[in-house]
Protein backbone atom coordinates (compact mmCIF):
# COMPACT_ATOMS: atom_id res chain seq x y z
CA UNK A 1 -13.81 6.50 -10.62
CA UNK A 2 -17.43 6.77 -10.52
CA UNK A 3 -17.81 2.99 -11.95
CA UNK A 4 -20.02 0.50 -10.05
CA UNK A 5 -18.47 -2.89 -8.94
CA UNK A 6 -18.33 -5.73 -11.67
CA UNK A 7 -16.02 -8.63 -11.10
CA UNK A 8 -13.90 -9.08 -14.06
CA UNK A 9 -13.77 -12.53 -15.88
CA UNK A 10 -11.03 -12.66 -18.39
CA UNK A 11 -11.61 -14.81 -21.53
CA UNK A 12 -9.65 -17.21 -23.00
CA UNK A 13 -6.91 -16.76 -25.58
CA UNK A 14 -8.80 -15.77 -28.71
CA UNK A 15 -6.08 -16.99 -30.69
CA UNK A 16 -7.31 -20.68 -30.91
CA UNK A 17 -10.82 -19.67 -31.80
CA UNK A 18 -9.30 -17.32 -34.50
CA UNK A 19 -7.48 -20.12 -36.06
CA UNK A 20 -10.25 -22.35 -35.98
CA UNK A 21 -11.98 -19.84 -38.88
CA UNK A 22 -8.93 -20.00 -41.00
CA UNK A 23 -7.37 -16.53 -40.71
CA UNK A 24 -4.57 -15.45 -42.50
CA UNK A 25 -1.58 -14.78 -40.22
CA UNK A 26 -1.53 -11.16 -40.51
CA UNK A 27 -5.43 -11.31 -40.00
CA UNK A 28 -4.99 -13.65 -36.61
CA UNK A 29 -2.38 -10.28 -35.19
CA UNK A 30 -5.13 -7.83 -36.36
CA UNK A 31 -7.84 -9.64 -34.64
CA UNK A 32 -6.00 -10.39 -32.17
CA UNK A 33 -4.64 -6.85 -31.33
CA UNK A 34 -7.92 -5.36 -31.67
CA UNK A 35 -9.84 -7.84 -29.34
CA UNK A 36 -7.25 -7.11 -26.81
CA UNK A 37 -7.58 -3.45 -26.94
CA UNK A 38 -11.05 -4.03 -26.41
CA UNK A 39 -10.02 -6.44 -23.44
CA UNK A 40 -7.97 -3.80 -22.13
CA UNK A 41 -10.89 -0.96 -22.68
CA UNK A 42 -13.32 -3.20 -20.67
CA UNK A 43 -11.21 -3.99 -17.78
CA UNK A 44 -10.50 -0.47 -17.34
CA UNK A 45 -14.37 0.23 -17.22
CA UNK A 46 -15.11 -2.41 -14.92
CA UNK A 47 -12.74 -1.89 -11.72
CA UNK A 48 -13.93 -1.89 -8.85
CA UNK A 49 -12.85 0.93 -6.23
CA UNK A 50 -10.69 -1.42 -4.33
CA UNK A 51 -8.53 -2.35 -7.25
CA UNK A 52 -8.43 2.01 -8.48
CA UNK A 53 -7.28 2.56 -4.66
CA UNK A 54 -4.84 -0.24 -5.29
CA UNK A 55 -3.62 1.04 -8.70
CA UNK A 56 -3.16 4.62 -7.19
CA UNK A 57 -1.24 3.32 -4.03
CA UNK A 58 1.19 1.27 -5.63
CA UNK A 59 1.54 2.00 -9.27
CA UNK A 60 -0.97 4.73 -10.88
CA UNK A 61 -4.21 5.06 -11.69
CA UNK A 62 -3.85 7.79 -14.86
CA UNK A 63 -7.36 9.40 -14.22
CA UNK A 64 -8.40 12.42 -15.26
CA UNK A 65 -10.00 13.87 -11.89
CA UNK A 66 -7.74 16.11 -9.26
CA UNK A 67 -6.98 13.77 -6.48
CA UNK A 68 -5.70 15.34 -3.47
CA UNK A 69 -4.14 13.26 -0.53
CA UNK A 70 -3.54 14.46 2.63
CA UNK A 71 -1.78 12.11 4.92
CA UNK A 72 0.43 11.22 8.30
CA UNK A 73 2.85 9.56 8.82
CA UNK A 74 4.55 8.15 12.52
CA UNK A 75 8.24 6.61 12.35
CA UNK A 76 10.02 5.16 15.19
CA UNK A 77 13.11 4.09 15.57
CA UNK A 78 15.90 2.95 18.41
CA UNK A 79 19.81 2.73 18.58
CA UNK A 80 21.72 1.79 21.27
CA UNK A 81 25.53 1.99 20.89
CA UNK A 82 28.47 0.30 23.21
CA UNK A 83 32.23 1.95 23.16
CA UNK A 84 34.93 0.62 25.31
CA UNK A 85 38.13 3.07 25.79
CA UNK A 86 40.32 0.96 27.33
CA UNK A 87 41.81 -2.43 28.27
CA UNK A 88 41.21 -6.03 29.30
CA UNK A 89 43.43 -6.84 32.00
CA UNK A 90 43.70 -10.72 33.52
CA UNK A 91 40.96 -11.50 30.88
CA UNK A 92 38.52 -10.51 33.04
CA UNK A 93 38.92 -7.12 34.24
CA UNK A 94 37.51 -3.92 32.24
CA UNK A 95 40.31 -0.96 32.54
CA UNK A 96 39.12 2.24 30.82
CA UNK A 97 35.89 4.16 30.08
CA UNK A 98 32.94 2.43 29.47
CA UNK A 99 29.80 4.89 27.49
CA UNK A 100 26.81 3.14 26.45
CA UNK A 101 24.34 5.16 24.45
CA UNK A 102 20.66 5.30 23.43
CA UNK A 103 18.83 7.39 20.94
CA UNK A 104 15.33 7.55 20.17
CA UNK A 105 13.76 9.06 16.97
CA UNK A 106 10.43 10.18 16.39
CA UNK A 107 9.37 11.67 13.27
CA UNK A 108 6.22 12.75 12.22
CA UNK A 109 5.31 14.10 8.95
CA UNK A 110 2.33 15.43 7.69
CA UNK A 111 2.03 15.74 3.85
CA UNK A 112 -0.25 17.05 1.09
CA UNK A 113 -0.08 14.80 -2.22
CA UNK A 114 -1.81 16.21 -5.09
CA UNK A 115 -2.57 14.04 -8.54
CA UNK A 116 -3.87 14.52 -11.72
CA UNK A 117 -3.80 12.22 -15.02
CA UNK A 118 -3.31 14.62 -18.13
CA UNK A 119 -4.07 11.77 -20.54
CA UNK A 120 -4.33 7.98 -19.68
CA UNK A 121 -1.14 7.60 -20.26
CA UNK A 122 0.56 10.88 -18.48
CA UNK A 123 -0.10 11.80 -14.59
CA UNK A 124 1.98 14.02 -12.44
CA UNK A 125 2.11 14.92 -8.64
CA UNK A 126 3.41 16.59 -6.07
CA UNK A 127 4.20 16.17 -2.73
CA UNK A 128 4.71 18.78 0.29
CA UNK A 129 5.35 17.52 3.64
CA UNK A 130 5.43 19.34 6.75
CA UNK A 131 8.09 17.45 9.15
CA UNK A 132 7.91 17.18 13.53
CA UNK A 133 10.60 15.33 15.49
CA UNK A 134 11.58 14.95 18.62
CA UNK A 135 15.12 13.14 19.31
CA UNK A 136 15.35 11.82 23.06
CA UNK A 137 19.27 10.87 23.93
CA UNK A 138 20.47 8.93 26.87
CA UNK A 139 23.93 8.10 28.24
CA UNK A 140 25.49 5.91 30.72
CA UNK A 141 28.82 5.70 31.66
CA UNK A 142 29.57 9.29 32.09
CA UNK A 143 32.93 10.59 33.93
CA UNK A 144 33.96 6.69 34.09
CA UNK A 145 31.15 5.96 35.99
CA UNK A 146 28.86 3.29 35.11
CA UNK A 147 25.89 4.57 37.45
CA UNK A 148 25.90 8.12 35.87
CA UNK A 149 22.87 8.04 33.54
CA UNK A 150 21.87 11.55 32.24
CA UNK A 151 19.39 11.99 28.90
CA UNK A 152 18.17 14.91 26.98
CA UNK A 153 15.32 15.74 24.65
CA UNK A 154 15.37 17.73 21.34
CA UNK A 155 12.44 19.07 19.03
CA UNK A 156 12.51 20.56 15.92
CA UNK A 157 9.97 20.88 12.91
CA UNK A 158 9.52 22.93 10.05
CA UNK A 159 8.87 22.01 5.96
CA UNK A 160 10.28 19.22 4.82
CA UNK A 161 11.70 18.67 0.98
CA UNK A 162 9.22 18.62 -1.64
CA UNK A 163 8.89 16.59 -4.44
CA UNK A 164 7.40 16.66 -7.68
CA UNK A 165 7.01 13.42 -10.06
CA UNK A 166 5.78 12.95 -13.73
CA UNK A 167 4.55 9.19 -14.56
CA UNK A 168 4.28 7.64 -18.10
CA UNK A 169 2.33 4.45 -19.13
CA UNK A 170 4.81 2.89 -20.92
CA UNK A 171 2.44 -0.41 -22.43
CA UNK A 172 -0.85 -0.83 -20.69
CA UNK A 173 -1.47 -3.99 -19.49
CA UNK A 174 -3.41 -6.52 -21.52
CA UNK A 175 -3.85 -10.57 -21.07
CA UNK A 176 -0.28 -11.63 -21.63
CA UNK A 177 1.84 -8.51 -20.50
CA UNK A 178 1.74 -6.23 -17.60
CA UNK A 179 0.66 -2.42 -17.07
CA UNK A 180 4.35 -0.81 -17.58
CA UNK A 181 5.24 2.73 -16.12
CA UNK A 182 8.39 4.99 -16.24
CA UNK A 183 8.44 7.82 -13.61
CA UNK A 184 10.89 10.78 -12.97
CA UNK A 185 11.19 12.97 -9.99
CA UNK A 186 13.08 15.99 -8.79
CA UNK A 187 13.43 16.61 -4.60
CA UNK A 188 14.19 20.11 -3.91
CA UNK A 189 15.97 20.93 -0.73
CA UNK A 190 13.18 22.88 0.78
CA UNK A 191 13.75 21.69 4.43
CA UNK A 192 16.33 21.96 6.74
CA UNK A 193 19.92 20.70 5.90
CA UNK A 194 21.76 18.25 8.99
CA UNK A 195 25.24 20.15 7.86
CA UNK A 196 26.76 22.63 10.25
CA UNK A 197 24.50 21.79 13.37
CA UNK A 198 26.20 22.87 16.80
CA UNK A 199 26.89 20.31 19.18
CA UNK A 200 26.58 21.13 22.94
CA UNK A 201 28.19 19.19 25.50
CA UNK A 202 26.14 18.12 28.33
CA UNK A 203 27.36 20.07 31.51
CA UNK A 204 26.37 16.45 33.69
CA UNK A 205 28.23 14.47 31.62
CA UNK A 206 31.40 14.59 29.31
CA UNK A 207 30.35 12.09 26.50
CA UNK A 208 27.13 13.32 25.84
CA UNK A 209 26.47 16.17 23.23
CA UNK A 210 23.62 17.46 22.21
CA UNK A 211 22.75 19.29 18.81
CA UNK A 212 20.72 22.14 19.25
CA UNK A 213 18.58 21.80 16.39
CA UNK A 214 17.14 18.73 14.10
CA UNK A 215 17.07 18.46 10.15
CA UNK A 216 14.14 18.29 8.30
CA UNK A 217 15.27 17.25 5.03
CA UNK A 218 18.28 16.65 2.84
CA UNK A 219 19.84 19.41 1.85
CA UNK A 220 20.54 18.64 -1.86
CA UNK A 221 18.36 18.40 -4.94
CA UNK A 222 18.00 14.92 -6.05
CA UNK A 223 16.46 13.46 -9.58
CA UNK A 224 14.80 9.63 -9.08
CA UNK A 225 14.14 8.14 -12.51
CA UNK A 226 11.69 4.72 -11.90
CA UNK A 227 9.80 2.17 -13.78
CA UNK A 228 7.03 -0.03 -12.02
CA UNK A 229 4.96 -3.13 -13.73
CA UNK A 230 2.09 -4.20 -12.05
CA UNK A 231 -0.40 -7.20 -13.49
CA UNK A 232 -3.40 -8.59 -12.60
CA UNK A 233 -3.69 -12.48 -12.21
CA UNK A 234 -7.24 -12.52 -10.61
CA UNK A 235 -7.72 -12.70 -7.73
CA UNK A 236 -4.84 -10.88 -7.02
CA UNK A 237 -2.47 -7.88 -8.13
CA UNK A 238 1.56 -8.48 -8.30
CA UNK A 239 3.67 -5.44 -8.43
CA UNK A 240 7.11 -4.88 -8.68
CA UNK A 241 9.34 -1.35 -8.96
CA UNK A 242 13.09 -0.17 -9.24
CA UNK A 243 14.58 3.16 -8.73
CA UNK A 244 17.49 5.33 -8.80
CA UNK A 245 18.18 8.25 -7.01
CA UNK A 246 21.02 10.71 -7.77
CA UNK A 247 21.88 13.28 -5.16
CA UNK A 248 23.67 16.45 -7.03
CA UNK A 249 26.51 17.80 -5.20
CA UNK A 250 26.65 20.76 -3.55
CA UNK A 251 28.75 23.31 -0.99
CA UNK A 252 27.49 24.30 2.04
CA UNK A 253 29.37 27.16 4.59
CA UNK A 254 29.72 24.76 7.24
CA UNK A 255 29.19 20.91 7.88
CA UNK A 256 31.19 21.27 11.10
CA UNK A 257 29.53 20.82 14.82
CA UNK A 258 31.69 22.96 16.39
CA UNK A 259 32.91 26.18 16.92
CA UNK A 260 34.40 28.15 13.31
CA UNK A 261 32.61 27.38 9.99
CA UNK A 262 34.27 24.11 7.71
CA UNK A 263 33.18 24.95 4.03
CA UNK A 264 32.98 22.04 2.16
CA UNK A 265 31.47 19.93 -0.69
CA UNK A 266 28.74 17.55 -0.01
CA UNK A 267 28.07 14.67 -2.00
CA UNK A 268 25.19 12.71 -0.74
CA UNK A 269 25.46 8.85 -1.19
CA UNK A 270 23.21 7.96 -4.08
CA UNK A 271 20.41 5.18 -3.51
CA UNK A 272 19.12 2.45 -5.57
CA UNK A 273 15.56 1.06 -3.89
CA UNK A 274 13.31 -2.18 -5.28
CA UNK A 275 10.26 -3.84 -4.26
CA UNK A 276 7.65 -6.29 -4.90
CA UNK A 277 4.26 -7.43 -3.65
CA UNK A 278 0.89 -8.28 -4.09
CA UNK A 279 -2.34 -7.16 -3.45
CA UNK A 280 -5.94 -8.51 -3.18
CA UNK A 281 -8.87 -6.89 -3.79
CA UNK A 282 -11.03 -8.62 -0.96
CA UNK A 283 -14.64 -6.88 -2.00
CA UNK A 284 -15.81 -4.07 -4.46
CA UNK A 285 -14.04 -1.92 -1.10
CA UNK A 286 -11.77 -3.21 0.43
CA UNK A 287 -8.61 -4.16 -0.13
CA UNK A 288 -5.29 -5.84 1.26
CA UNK A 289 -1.67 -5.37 0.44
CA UNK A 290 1.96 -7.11 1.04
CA UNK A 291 4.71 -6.07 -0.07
CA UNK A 292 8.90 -5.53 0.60
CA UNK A 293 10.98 -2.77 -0.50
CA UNK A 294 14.21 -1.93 -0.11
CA UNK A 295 17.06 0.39 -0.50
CA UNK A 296 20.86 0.80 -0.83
CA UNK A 297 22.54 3.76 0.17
CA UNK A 298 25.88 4.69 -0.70
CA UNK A 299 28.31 6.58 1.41
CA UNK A 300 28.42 10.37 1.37
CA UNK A 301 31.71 12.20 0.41
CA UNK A 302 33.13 15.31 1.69
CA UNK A 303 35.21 17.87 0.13
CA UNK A 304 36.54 20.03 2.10
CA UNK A 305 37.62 23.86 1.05
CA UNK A 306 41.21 23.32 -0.25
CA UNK A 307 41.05 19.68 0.81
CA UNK A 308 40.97 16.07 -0.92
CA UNK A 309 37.36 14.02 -0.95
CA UNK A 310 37.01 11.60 2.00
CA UNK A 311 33.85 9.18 2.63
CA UNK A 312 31.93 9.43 5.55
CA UNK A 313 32.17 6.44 7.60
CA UNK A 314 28.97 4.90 8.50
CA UNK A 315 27.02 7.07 5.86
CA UNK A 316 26.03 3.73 3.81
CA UNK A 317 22.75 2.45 4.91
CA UNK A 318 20.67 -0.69 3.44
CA UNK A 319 17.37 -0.35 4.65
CA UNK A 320 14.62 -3.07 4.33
CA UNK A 321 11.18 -2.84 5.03
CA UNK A 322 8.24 -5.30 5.24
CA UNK A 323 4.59 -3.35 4.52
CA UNK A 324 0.95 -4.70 5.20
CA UNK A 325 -0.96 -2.16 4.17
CA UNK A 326 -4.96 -1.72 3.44
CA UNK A 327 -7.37 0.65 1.86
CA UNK A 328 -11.03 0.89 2.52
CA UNK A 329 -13.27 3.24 0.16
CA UNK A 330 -15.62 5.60 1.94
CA UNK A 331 -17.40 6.52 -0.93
CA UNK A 332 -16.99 6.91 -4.79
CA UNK A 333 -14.61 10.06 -3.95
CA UNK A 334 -13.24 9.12 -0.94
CA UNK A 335 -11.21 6.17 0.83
CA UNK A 336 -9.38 5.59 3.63
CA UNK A 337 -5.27 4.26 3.10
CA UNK A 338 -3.50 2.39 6.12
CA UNK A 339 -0.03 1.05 6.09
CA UNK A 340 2.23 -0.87 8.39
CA UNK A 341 5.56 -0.72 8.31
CA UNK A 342 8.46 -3.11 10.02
CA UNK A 343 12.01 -2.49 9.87
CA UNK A 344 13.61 -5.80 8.50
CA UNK A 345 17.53 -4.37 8.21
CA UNK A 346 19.47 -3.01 11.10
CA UNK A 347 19.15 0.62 9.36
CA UNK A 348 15.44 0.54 8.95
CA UNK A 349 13.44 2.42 10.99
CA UNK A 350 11.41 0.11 13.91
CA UNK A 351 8.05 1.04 12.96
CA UNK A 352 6.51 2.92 10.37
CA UNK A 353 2.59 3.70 10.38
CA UNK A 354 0.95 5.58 7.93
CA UNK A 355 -3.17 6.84 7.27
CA UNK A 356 -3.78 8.86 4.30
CA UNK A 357 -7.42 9.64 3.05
CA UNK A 358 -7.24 10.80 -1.35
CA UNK A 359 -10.71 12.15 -1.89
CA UNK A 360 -10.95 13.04 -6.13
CA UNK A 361 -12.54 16.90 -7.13
C-alpha cells in the first residue's frame, strides 16, 4: 500500500511475437503463462492508491496490513399508506372510515470494519455495527374524522448484528480474464429481534398504534456465500457480484404485539442480491464509482406452536439501489470513502449516505 503512483500500460498479446520465433506449442503456453504472471506481478506493484481504495471498496484488496474501518452510515426512508373501510355510494360519495398513514424511518449506524489479507489470496473481516433510529408515525383520519391528525415519535438503539466474512481469490486477474473471488459470511443475531414488540394504541386516536420499542437487527443467524469478478479495462474498473443469503430458522417466545405470548417458528425470507458497476480511477487519489445493486427478498413464514406454516403477507421486498460513490486518499495509510445512495424500487430506502475513513496499521 505504500507504492508510489505509476500509470499502468498493458502490452500487447505476446502471443504473436512468440510465434513469430517459432515456438513449439507447448513452449508458446509456457511463455505465455509465465509472461503473464509476470504481467500480473507488475500490475499489482504498480497501483496507484485510488485503484487499492477501489479494489478494497468493491471487491478486495488481499493485503497483508490490518486495515481498520470505522464508518457511518444515514438511511432515510418514507411510506405513506391509504385504507378505505367502507363504501362508494352514487359513485361519488365516500361512506366509511377513511385512515391515511405516514411513517418516517431514520436509521443510523455506526460500524467498525476490521481487514486483514492472510495470504494474497485469503482475507477475512469483520464487521460490528452499533445501530440508532428514530421512527416518527403520523395519522389522519382518526375516529372517522378526516381533520384528526395525531403523530408520535419512537427511538431506540443498541448493537446491531455482526458479521464476519472470509474472501478467497479464486483466479487473479491477468490480460484476458478477470480478478475472481468467492466469499462466505455468517450474521449472528447480536441485535435486537422485531418479534414480540408491544403495540400501544394511541389514546387520541383509534387507528394509530405505537410499538414501544424498535429492532436493531434480525433476529436469526444467516450464512451469505458470494463470488465477485472485477477487471480492469484502463481507464476504468468493471465489477460485477452475486449473492445468496440463507436465513436459518428459528423459535422465538413471542412474535405477537399484543397482550399473552404467541410462540412460534420464524423463518426469515431468504435473499438473493446482484450488482454491477464501474469505477474510474480519476488521479493517483482520487477516485469515482457507479454502480446498481439489487436484492430479492422472499417472504417470511410463520409457524406457530401447534399450528400449520403461513407466509407473511407483505414480507417479500425487491429492493434496488443506484450508488455514486467516491474515495479520496489522505495519505499512504489513510483515505476518505463517500457513497450515495438512491432508492430505485418502491422497497428501497429514499436515501442512503455513507463516509467511512480505512486507515492500514
Amino acid at each position: 500500500m505504500n507504492n508510489s503512483y505509476r500509470r499502468v500500460v498493458r502490452p500487447p498479446f505476446v502471443g504473436a511475437v512468440v510465434l513469430g520465433f517459432g515456438v513449439t506449442a507447448s513452449g508458446q503456453v509456457l511463455a505465455q503463462t509465465t509472461i503473464g504472471t509476470e504481467q500480473q506481478a507488475a500490475r499489482e506493484e504498480s497501483q496507484s492508491r485510488s485503484v487499492q481504495d477501489i479494489y478494497r471498496e468493491e471487491h478486495a484488496l488481499f493485503s497483508d496490513r490490518l486495515t481498520v474501518e470505522p464508518g457511518i452510515t444515514y438511511t432515510y426512508s418514507d411510506r405513506d399508506s391509504l385504507a378505505l373501510r367502507g363504501f362508494l355510494a352514487l359513485d361519488a360519495i365516500f361512506l366509511g372510515e377513511l385512515n391515511l398513514d405516514n411513517v418516517e424511518s431514520h436509521i443510523t449506524t455506526m460500524e467498525v470494519n476490521t481487514r486483514y489479507g492472510f495470504t494474497d489470496r485469503l482475507e477475512a473481516s469483520i464487521n460490528v455495527p452499533f445501530v440508532y433510529r428514530t421512527t416518527e408515525l403520523e395519522s389522519i383520519g382518526g375516529d372517522l374524522s378526516t381533520e384528526q391528525n395525531t403523530s408520535a415519535s419512537v427511538s431506540d438503539s443498541g448493537l446491531g448484528d455482526i458479521t464476519a466474512n472470509l474472501s478467497y481469490r479464486l483466479l487473479p486477474e491477468t490480460y484476458e480474464r478477470p480478478d475472481v473471488v468467492v466469499s462466505l459470511g455468517v450474521r449472528a443475531p447480536t441485535g435486537k429481534d422485531p418479534y414480540g414488540i408491544d403495540l400501544n394504541q394511541d389514546p387520541d386516536n383509534t387507528n394509530l398504534y405505537v410499538p414501544e420499542e424498535l429492532p436493531t437487527g434480525n433476529g436469526v443467524w444467516g450464512i451469505t456465500a458470494g463470488v465477485s469478478v472485477l477487471k480492469t479495462v484502463d481507464p476504468a474498473i468493471v465489477f460485477a457480484n452475486l449473492g445468496y443469503t440463507y436465513n436459518i430458522e428459528d423459535e422465538f417466545d413471542d412474535i405477537s404485539g399484543g397482550e399473552g405470548n404467541q410462540r412460534a417458528k420464524v423463518d426469515l425470507g431468504d435473499s438473493i442480491s446482484a450488482g454491477f458497476g464501474t469505477a474510474f480511477a480519476l488521479n493517483e487519489r482520487l477516485s469515482l464509482a457507479l454502480s446498481y445493486s439489487h436484492e430479492h427478498i422472499r417472504e417470511t413464514r410463520i409457524t406457530p406452536d401447534g399450528g400449520s406454516s403461513t407466509k407473511v403477507v407483505g414480507s417479500g421486498a425487491n429492493i434496488g439501489v443506484f450508488n455514486i460513490g467516491g474515495t479520496y486518499a489522505l495519505s499512504d495509510s489513510t483515505s476518505v470513502v463517500t457513497n450515495l445512495g438512491i432508492g430505485m424500487t418502491e422497497d428501497a430506502s429514499d436515501i442512503l449516505l455513507t463516509f467511512r475513513m480505512p486507515f492500514q496499521l
